[in-house]
Protein backbone atom coordinates (compact mmCIF):
# COMPACT_ATOMS: atom_id res chain seq x y z
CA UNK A 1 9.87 -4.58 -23.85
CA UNK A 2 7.37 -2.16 -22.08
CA UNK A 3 4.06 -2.86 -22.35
CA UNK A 4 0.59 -0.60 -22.07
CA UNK A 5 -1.03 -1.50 -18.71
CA UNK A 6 2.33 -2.51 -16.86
CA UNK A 7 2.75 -0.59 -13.74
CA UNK A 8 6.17 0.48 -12.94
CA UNK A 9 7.82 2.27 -10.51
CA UNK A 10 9.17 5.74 -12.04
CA UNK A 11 11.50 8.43 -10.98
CA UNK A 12 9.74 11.67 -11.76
CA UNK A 13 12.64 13.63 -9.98
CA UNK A 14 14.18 16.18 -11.89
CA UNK A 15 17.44 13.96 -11.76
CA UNK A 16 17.24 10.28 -12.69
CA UNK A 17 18.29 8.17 -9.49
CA UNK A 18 17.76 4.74 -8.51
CA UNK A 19 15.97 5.72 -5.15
CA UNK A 20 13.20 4.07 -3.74
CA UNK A 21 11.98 6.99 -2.29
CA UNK A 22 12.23 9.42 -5.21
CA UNK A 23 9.19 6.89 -6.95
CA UNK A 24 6.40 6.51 -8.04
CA UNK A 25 3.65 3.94 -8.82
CA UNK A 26 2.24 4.64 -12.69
CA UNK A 27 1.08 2.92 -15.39
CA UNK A 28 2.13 2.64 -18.75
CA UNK A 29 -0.76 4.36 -21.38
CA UNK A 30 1.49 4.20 -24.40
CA UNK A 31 0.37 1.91 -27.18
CA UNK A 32 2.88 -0.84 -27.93
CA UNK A 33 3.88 0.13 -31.33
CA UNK A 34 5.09 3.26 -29.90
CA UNK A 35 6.62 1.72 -26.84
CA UNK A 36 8.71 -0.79 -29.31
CA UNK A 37 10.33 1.75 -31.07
CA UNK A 38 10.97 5.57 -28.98
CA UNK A 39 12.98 5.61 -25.72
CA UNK A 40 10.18 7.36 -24.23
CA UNK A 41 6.52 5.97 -22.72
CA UNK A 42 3.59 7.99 -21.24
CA UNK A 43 2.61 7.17 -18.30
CA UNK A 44 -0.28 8.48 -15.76
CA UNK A 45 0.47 8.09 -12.04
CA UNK A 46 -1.47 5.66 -9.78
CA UNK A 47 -2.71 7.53 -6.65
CA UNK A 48 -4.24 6.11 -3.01
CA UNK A 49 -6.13 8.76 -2.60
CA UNK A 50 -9.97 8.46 -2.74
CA UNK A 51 -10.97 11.80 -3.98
CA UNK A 52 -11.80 10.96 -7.41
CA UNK A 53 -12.32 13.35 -10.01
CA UNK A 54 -14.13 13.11 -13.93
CA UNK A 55 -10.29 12.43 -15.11
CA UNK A 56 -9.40 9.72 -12.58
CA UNK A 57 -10.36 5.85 -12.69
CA UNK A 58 -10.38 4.09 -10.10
CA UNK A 59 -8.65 0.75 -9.84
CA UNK A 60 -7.71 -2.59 -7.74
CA UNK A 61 -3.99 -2.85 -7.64
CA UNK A 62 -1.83 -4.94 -5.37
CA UNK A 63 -5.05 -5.37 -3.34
CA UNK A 64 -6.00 -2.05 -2.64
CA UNK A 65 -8.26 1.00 -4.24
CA UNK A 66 -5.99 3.12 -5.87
CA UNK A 67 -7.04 5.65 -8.73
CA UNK A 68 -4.94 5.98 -12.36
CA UNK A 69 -4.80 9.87 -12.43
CA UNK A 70 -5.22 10.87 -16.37
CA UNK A 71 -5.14 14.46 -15.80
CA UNK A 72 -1.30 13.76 -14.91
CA UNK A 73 0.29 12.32 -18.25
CA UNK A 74 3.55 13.05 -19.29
CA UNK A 75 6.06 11.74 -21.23
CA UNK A 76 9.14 9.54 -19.53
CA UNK A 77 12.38 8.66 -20.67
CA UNK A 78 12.29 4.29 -20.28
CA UNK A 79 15.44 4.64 -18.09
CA UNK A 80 13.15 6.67 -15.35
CA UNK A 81 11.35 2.80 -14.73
CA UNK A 82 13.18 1.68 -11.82
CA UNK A 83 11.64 -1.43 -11.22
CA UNK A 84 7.90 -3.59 -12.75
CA UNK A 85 5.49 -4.18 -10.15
CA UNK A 86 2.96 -5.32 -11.55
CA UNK A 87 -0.27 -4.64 -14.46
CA UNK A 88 -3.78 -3.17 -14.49
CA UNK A 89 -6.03 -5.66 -14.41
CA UNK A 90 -7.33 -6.38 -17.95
CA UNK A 91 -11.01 -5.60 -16.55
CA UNK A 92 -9.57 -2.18 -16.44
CA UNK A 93 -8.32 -1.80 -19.79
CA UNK A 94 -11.62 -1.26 -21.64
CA UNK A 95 -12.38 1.88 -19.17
CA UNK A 96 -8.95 3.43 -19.49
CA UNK A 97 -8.69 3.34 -22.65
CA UNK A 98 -12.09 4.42 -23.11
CA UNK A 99 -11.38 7.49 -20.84
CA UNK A 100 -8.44 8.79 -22.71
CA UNK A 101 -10.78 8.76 -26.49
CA UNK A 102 -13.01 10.84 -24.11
CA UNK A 103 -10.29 13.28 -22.88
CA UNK A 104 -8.70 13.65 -26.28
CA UNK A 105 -11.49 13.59 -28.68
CA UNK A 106 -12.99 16.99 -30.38
């Protein structure tokens, strides 16, 4: 199963291919419950740029700094996760989670 906080890489091209190239890093945001039972996840893309804005955290992953870019969800079909590389640190759960009640809330 897909789980929140597991980075994957995802084909965000209008057709769904297996290509490398055609990816991207991003991380699951999804709560489990929902990831369990839909064949769709949401998922915020994981940039290495530096700029960082109110809506982007940044984040350690596969040893470098990297930002989770929140002002990019959408919603993914599971079979656009080509291939699990890895997980947010759970020091980094607290913060993104955190973030989203902020960017949702009234």
């Amino acid at each position: 199963m897909v789980t929140r906080f597991e980075v994957y890489l995802v084909n965000l091209d209008a057709e769904v291919s297996k290509d490398p190239k055609n990816t991207r890093p991003a991380v699951i945001i999804s709560p489990n419950e929902i990831n369990k039972h839909i064949s769709t996840v949401l998922i915020a893309p994981i940039s290495s740029t530096k700029l960082l804005y109110p809506s982007r955290l940044p984040v350690e992953f596969l040893g470098n700094s990297r930002a989770i870019v929140l002002d990019q969800i959408r919603a993914v079909e599971k079979s656009r996760l080509v291939k699990k590389i890895g997980e947010i640190e759970p020091a980094y759960h607290r913060s993104i989670s955190e973030k989203l009640r902020e960017m949702f809330a009234e």
